[in-house]
PDB file of N, CA and C in Angstrom:
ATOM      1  N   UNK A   1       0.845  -1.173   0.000  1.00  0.00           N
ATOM      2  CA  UNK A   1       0.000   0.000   0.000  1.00  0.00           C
ATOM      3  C   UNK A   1       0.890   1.235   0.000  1.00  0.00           C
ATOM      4  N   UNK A   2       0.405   2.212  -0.453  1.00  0.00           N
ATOM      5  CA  UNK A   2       1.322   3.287  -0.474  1.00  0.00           C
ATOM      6  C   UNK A   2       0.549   4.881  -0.228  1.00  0.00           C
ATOM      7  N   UNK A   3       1.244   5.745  -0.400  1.00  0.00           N
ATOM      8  CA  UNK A   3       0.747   6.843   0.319  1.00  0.00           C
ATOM      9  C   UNK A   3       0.123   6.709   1.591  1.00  0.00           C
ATOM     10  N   UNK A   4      -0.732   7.874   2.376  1.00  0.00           N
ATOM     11  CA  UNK A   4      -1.040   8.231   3.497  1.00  0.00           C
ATOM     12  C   UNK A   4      -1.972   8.338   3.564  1.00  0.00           C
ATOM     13  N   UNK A   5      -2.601   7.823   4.982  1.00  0.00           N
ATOM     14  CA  UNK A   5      -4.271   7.576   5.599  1.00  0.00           C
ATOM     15  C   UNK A   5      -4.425   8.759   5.808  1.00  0.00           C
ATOM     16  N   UNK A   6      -5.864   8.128   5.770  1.00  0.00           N
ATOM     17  CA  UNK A   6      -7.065   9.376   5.782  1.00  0.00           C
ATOM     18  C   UNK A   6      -6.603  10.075   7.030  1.00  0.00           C
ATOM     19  N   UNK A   7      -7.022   9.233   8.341  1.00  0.00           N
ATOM     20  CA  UNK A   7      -7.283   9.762   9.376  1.00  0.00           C
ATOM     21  C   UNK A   7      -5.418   9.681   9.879  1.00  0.00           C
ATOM     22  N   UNK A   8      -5.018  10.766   9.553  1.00  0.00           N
ATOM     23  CA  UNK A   8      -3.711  10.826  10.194  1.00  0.00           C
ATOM     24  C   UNK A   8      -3.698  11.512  11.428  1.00  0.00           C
ATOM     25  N   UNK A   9      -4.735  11.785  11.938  1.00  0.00           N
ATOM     26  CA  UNK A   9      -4.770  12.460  13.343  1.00  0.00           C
ATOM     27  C   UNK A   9      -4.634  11.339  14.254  1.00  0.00           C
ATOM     28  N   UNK A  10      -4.956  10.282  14.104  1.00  0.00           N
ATOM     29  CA  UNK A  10      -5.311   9.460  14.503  1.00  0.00           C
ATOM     30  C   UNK A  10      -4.462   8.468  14.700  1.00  0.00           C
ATOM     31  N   UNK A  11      -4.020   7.622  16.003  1.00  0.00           N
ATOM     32  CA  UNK A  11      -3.077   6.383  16.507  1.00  0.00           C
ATOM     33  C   UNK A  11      -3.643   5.312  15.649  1.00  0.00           C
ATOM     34  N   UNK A  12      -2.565   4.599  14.497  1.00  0.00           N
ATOM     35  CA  UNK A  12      -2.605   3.537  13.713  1.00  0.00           C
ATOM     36  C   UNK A  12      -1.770   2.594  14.172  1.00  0.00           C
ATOM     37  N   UNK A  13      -2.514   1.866  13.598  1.00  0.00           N
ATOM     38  CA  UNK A  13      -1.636  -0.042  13.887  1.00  0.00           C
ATOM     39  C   UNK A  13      -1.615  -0.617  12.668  1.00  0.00           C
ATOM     40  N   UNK A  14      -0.743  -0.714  11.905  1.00  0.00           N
ATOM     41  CA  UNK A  14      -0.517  -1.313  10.751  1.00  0.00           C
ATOM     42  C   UNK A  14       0.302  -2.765  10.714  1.00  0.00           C
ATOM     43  N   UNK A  15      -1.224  -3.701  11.256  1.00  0.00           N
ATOM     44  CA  UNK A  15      -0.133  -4.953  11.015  1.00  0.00           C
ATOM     45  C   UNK A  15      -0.120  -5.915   9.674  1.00  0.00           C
ATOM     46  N   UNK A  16       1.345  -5.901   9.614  1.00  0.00           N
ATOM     47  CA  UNK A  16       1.767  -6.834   8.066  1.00  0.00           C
ATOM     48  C   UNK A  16       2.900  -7.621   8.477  1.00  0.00           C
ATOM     49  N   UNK A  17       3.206  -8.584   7.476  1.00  0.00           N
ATOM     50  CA  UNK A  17       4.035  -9.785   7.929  1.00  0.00           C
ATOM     51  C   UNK A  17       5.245  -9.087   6.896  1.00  0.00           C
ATOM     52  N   UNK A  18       5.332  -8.058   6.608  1.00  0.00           N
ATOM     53  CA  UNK A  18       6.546  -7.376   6.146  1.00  0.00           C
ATOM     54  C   UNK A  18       7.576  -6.553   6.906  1.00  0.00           C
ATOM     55  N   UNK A  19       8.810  -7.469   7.267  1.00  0.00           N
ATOM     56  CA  UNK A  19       9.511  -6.525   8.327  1.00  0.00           C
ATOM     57  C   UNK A  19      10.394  -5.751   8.044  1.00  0.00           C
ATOM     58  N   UNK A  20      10.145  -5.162   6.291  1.00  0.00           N
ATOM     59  CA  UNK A  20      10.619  -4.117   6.165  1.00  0.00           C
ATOM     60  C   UNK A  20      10.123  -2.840   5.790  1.00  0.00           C
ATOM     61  N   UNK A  21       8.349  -3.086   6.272  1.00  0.00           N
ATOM     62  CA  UNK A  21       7.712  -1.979   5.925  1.00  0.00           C
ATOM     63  C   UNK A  21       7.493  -0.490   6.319  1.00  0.00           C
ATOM     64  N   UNK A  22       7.904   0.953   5.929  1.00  0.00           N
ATOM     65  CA  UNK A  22       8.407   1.683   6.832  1.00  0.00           C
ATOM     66  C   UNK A  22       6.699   2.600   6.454  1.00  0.00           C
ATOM     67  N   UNK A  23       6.201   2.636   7.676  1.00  0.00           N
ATOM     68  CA  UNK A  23       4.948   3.830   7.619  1.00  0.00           C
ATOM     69  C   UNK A  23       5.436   5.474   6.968  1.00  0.00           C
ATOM     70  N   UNK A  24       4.332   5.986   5.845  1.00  0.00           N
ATOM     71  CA  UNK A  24       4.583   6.641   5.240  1.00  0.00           C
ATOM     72  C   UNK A  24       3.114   8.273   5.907  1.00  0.00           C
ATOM     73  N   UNK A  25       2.794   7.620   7.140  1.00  0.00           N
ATOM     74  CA  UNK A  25       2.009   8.718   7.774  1.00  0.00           C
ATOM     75  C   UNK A  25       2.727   8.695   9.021  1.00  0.00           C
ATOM     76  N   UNK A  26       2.773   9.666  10.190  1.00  0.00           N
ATOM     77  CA  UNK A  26       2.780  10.037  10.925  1.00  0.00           C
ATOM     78  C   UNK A  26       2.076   9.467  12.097  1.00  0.00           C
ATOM     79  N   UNK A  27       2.300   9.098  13.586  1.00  0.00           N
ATOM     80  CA  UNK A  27       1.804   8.340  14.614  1.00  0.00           C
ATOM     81  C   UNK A  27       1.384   7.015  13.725  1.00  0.00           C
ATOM     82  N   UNK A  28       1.910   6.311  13.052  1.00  0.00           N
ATOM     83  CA  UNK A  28       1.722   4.756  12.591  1.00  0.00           C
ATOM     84  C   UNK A  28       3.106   3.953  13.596  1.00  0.00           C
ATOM     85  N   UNK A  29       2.371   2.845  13.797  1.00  0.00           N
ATOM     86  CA  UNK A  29       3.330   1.775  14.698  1.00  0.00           C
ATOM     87  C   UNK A  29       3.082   0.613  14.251  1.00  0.00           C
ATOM     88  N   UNK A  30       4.152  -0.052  13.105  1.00  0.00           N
ATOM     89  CA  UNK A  30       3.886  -1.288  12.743  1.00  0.00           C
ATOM     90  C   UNK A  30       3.702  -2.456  13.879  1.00  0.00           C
ATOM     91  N   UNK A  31       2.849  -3.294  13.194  1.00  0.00           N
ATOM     92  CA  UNK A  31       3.037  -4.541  14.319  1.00  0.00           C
ATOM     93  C   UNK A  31       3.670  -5.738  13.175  1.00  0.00           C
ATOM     94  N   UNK A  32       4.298  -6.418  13.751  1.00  0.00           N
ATOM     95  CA  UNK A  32       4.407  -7.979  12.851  1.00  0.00           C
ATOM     96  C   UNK A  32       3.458  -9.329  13.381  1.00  0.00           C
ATOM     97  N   UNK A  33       2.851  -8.536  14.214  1.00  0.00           N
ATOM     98  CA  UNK A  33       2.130 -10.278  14.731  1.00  0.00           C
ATOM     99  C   UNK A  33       1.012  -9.449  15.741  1.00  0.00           C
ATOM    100  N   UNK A  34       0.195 -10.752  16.015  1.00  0.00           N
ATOM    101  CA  UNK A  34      -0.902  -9.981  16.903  1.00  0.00           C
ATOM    102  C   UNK A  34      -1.075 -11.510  17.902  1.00  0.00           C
ATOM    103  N   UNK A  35      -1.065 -10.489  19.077  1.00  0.00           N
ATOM    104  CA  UNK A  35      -1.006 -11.401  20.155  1.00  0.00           C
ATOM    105  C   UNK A  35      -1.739 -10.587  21.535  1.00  0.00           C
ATOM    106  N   UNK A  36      -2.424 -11.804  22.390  1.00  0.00           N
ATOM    107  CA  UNK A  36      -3.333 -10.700  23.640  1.00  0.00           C
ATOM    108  C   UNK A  36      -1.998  -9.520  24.027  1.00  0.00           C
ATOM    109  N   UNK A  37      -0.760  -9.734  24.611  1.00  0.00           N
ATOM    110  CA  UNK A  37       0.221  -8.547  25.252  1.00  0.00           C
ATOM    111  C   UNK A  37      -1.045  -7.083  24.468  1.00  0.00           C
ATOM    112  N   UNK A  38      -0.625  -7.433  23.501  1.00  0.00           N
ATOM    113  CA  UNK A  38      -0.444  -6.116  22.127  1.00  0.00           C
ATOM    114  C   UNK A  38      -1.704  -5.801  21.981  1.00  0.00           C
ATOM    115  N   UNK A  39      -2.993  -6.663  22.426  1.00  0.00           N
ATOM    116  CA  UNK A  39      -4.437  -6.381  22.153  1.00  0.00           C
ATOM    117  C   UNK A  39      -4.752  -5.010  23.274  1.00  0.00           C
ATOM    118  N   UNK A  40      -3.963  -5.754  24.527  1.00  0.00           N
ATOM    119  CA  UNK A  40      -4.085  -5.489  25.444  1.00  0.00           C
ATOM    120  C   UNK A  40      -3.689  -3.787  26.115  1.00  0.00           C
ATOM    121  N   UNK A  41      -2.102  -4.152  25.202  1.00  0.00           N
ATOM    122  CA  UNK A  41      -1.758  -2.260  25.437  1.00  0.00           C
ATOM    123  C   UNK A  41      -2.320  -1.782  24.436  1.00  0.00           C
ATOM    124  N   UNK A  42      -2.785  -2.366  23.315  1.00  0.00           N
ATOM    125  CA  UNK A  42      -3.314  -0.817  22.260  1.00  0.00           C
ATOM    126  C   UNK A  42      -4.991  -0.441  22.820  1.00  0.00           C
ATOM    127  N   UNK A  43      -5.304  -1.295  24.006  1.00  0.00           N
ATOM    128  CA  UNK A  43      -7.029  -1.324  24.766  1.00  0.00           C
ATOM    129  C   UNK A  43      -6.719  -0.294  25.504  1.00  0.00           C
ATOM    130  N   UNK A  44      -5.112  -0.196  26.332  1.00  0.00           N
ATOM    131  CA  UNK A  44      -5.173   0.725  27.403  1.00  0.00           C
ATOM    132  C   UNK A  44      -4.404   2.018  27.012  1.00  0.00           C
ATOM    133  N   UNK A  45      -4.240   1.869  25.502  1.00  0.00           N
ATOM    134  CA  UNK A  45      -3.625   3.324  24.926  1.00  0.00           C
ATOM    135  C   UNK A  45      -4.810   3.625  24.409  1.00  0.00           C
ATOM    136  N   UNK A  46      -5.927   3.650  24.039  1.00  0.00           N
ATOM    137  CA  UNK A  46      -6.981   4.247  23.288  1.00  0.00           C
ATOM    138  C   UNK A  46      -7.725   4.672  24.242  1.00  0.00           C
ATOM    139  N   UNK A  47      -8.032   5.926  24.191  1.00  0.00           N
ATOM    140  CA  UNK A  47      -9.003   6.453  24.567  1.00  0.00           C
ATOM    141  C   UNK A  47     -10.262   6.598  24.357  1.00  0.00           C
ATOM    142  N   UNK A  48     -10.838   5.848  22.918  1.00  0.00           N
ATOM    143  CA  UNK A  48     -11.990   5.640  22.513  1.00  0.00           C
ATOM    144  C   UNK A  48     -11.926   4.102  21.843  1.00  0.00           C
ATOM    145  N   UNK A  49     -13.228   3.873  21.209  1.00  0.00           N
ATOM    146  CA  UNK A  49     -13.251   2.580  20.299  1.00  0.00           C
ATOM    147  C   UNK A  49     -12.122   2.459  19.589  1.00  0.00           C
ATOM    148  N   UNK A  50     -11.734   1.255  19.465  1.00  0.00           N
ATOM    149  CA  UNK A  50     -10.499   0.585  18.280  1.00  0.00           C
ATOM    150  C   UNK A  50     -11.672   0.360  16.962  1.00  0.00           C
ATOM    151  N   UNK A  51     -11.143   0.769  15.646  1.00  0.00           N
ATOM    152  CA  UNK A  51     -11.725   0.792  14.809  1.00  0.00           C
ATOM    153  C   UNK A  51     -10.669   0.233  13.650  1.00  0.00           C
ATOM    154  N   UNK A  52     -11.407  -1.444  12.757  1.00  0.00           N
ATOM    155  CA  UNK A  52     -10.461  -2.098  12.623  1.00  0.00           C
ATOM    156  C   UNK A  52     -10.753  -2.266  10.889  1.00  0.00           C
ATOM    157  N   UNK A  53     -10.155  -1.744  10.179  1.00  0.00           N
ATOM    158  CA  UNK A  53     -10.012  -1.925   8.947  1.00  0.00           C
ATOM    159  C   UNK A  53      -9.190  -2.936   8.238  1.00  0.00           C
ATOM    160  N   UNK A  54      -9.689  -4.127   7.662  1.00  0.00           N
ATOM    161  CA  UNK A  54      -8.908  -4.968   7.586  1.00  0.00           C
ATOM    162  C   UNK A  54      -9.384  -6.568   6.626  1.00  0.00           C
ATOM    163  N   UNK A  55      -8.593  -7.355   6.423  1.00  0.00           N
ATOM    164  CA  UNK A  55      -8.833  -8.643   5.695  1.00  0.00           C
ATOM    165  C   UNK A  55      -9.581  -9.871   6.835  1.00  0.00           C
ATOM    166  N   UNK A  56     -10.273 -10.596   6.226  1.00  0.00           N
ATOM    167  CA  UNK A  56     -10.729 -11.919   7.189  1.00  0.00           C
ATOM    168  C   UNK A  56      -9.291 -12.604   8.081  1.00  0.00           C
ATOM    169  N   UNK A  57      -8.239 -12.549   7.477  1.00  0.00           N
ATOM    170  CA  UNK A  57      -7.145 -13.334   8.038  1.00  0.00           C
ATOM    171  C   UNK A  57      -6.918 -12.211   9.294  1.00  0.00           C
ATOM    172  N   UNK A  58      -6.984 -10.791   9.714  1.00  0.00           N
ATOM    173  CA  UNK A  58      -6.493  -9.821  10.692  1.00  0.00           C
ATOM    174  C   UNK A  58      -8.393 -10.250  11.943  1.00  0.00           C
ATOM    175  N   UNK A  59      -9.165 -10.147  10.950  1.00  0.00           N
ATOM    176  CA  UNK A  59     -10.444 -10.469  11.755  1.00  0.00           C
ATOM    177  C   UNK A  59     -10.271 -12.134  12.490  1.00  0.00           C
ATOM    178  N   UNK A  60     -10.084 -13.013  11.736  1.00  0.00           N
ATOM    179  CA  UNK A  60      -9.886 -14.028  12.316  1.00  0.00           C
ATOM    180  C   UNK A  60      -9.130 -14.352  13.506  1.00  0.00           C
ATOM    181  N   UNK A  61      -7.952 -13.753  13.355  1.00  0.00           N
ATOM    182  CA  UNK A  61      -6.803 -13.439  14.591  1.00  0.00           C
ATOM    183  C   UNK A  61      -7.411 -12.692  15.551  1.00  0.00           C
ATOM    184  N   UNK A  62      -8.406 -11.993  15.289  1.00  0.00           N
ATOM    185  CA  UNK A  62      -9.370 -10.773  16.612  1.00  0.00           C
ATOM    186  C   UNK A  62      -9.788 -11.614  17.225  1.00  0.00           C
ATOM    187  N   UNK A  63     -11.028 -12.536  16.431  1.00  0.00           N
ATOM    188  CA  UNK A  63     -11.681 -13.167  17.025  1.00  0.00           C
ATOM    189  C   UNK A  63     -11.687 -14.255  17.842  1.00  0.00           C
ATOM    190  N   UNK A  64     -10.338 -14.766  17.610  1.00  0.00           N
ATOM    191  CA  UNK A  64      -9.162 -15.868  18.449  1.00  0.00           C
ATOM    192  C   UNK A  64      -8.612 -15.332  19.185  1.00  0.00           C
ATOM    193  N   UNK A  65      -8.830 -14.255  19.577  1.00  0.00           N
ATOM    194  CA  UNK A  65      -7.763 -13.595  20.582  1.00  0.00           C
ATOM    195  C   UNK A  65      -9.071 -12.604  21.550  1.00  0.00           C
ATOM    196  N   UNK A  66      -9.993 -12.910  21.042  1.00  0.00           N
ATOM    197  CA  UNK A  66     -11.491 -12.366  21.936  1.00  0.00           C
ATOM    198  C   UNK A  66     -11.364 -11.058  21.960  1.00  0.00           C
ATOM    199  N   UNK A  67     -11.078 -10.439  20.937  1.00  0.00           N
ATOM    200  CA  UNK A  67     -10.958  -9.128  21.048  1.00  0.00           C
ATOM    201  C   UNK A  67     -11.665  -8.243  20.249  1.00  0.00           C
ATOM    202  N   UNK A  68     -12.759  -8.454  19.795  1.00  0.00           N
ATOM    203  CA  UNK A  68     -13.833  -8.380  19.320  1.00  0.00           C
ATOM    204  C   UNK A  68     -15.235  -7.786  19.702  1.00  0.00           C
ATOM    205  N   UNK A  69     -15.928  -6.886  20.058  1.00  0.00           N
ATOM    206  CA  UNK A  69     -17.327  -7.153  20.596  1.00  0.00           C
ATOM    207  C   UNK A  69     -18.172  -6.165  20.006  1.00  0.00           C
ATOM    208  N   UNK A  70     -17.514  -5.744  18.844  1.00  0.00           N
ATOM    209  CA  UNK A  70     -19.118  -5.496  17.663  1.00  0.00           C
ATOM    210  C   UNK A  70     -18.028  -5.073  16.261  1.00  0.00           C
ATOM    211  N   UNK A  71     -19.134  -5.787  15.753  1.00  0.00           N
ATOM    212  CA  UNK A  71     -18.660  -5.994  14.275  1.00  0.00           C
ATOM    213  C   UNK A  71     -19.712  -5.318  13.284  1.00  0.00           C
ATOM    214  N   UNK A  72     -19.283  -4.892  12.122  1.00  0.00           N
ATOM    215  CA  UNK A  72     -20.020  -4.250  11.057  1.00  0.00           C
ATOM    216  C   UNK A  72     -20.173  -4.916   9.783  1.00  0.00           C
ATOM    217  N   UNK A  73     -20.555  -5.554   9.320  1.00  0.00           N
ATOM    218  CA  UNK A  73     -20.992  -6.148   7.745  1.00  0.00           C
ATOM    219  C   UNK A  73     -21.515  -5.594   6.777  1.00  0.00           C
ATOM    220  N   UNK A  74     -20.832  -4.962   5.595  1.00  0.00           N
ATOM    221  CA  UNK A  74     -21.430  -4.442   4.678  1.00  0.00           C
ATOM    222  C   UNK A  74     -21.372  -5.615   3.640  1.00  0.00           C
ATOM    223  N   UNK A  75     -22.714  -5.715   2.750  1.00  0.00           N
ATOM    224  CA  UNK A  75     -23.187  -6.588   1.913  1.00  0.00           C
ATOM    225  C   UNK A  75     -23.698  -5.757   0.871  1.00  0.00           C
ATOM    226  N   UNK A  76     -22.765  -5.765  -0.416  1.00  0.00           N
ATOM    227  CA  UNK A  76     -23.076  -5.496  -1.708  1.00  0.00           C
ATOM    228  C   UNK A  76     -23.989  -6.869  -2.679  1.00  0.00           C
ATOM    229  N   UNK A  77     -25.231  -6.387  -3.102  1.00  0.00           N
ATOM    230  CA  UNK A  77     -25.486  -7.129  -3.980  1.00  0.00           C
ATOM    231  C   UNK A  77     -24.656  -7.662  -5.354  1.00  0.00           C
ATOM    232  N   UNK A  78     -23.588  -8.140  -5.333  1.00  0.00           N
ATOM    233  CA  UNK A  78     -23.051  -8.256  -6.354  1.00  0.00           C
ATOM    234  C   UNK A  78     -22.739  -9.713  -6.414  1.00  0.00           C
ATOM    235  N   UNK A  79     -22.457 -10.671  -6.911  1.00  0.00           N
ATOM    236  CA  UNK A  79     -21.711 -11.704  -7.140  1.00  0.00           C
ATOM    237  C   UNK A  79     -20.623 -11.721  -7.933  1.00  0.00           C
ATOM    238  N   UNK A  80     -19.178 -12.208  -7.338  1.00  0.00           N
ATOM    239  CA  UNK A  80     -17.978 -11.763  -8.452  1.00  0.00           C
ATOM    240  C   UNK A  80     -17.746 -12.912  -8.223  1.00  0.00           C
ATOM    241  N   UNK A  81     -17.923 -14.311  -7.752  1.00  0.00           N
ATOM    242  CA  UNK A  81     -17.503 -15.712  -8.336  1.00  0.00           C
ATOM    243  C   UNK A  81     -16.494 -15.578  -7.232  1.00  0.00           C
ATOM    244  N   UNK A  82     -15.512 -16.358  -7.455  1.00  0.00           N
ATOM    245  CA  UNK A  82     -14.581 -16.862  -6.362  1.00  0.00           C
ATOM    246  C   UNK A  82     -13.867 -16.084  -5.872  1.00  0.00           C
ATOM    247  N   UNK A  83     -13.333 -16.126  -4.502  1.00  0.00           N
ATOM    248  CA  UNK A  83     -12.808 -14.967  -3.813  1.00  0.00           C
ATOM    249  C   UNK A  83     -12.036 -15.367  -2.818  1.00  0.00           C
ATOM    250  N   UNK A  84     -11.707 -14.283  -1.862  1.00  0.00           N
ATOM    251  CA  UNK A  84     -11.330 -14.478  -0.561  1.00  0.00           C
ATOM    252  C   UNK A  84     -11.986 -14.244   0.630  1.00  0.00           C
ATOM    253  N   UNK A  85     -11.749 -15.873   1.600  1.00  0.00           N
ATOM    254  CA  UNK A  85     -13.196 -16.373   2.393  1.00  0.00           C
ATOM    255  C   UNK A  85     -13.366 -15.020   3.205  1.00  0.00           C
ATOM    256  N   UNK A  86     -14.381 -14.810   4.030  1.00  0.00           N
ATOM    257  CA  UNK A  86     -14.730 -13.684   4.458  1.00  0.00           C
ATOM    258  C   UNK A  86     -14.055 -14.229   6.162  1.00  0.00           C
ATOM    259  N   UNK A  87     -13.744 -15.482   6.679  1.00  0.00           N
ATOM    260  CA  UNK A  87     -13.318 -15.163   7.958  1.00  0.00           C
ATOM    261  C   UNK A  87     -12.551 -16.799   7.614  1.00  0.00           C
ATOM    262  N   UNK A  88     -11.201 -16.859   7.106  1.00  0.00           N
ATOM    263  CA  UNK A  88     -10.172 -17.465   6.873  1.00  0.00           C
ATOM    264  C   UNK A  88      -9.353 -18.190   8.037  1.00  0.00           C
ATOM    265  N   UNK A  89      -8.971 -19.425   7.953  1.00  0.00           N
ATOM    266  CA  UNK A  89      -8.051 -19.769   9.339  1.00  0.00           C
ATOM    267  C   UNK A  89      -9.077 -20.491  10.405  1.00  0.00           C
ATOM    268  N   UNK A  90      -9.801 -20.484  10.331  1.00  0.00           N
ATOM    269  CA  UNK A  90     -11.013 -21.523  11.073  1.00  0.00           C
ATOM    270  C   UNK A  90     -10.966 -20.848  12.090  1.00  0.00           C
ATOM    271  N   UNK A  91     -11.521 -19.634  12.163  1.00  0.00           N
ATOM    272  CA  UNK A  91     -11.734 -18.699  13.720  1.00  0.00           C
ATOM    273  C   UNK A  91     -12.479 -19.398  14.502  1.00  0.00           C
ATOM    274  N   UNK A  92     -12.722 -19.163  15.975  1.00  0.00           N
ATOM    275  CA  UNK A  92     -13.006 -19.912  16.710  1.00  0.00           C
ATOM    276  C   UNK A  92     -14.553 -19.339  16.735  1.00  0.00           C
ATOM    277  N   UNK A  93     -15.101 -20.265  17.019  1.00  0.00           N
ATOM    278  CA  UNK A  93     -16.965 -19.697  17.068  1.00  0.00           C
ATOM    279  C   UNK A  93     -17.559 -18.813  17.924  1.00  0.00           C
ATOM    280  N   UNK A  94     -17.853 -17.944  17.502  1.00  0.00           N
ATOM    281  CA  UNK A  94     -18.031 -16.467  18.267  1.00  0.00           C
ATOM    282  C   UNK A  94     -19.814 -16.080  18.072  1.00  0.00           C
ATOM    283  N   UNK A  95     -20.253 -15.891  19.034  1.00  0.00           N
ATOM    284  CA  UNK A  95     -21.469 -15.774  18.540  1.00  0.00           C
ATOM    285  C   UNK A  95     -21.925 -13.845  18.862  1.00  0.00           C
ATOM    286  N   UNK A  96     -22.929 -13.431  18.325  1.00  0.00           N
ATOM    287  CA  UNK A  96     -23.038 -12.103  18.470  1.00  0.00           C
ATOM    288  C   UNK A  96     -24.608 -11.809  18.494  1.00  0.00           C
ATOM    289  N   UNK A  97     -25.157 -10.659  18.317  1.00  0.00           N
ATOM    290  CA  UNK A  97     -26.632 -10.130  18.289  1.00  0.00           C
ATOM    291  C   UNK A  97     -26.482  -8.966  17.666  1.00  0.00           C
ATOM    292  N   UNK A  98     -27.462  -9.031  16.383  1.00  0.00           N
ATOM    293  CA  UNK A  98     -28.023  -8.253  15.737  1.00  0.00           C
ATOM    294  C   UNK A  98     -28.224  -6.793  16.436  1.00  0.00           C
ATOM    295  N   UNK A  99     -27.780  -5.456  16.340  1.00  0.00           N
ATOM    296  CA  UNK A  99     -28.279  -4.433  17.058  1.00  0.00           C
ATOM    297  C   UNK A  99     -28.327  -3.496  16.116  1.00  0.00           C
ATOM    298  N   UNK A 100     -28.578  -3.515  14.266  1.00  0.00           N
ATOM    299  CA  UNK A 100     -28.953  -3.095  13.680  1.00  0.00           C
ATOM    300  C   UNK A 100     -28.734  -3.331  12.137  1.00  0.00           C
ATOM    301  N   UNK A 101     -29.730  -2.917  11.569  1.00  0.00           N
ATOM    302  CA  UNK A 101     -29.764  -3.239   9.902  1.00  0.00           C
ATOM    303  C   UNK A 101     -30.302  -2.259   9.325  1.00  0.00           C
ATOM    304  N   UNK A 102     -29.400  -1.633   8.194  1.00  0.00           N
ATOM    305  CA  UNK A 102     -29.065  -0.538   6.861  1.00  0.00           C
ATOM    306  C   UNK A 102     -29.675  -0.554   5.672  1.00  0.00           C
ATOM    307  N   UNK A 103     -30.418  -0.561   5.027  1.00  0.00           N
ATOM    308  CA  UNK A 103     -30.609  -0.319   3.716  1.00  0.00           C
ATOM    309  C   UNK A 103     -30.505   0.435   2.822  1.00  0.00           C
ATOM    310  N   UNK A 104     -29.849   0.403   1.924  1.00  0.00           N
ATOM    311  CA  UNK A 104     -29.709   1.683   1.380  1.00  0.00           C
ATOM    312  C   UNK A 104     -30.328   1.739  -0.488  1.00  0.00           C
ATOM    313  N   UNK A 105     -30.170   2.229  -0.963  1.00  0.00           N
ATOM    314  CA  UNK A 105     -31.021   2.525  -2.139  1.00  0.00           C
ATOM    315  C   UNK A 105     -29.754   1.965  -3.701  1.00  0.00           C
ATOM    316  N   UNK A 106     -28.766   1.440  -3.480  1.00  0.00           N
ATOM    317  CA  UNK A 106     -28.149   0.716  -4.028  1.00  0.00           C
ATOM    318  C   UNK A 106     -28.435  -0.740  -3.784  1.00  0.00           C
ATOM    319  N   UNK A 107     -29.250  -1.010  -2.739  1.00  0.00           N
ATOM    320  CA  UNK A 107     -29.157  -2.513  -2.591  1.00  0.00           C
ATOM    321  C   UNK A 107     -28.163  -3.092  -1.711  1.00  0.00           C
ATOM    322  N   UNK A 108     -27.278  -2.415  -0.959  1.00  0.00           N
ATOM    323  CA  UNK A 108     -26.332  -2.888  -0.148  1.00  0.00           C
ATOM    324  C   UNK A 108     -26.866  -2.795   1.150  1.00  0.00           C
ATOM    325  N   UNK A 109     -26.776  -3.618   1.998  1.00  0.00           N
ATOM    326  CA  UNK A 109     -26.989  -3.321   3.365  1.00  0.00           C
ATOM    327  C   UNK A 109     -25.900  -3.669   4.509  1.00  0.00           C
ATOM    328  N   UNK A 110     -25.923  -2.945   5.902  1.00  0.00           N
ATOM    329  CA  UNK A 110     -25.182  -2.760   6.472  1.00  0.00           C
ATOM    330  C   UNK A 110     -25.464  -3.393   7.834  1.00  0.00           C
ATOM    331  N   UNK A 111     -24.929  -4.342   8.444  1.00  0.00           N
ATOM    332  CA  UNK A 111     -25.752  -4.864   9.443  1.00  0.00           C
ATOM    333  C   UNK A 111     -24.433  -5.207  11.144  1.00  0.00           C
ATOM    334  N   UNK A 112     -25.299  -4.403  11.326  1.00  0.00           N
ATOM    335  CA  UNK A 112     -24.326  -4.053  12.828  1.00  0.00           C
ATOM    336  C   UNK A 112     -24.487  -5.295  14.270  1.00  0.00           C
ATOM    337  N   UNK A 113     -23.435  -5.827  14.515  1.00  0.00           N
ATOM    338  CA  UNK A 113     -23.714  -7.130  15.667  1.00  0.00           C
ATOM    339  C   UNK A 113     -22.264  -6.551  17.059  1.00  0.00           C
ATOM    340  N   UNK A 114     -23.180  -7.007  17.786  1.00  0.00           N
ATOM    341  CA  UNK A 114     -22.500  -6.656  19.129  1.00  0.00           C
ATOM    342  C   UNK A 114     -22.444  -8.607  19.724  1.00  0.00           C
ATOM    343  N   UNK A 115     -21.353  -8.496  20.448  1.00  0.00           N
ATOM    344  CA  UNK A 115     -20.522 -10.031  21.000  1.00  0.00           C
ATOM    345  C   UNK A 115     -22.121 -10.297  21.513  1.00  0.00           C
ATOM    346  N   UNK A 116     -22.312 -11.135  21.689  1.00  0.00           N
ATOM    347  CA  UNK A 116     -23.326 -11.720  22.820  1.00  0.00           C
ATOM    348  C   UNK A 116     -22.458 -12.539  23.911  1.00  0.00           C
ATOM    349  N   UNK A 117     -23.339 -11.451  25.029  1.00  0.00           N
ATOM    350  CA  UNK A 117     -22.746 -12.177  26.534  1.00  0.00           C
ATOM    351  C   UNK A 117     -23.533 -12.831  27.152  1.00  0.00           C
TER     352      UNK A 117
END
């Protein structure tokens, strides 16, 4: 990826399995791996929600590491045939509750789930 995020005001975590990748924004802190330690201090460095932009393989690792407790699903009506799985690596079974659903006038909808406790 190249150039600079949107939200550069903002404390980033850019994890990639590239350990020679040098951040090209400002307050970015690569990670190479994700593990509870690291869930744990970036929980007690944030001052608000962690907001996680990312592939099924970075979600999968969340959700194995219970670090998770609301998730967002956007669903385009489209079919493009074969792909990449949406939660990769056989995450561990996580269950959640519905606490809202989007419609929008393209046909995509947006459907918001919080962990169930």
């Amino acid at each position: 990826m190249g150039g600079k995020w949107a939200e550069s005001n903002c404390r980033i975590y850019l994890i990639t399995t590239n350990e020679n990748y040098t951040p090209q924004t400002d307050n970015t802190e690569v990670l190479l791996q994700l593990d509870k330690k690291t869930i744990d201090k970036i929980r007690t460095e944030s001052q608000k929600d962690i907001y996680v932009v990312g592939g099924g393989q970075i979600i999968s690792e969340l959700l194995n590491l219970g670090a998770i407790d609301e998730m967002i699903l956007c669903i385009f009506p489209i079919v493009i045939g074969s792909g990449i799985q949406l939660f990769p690596n056989d995450p561990k079974e996580t269950k959640f509750d519905l606490v809202k659903a989007e419609h929008f006038e393209t046909g995509a909808v947006t459907l918001t789930y919080k962990l169930k406790t």
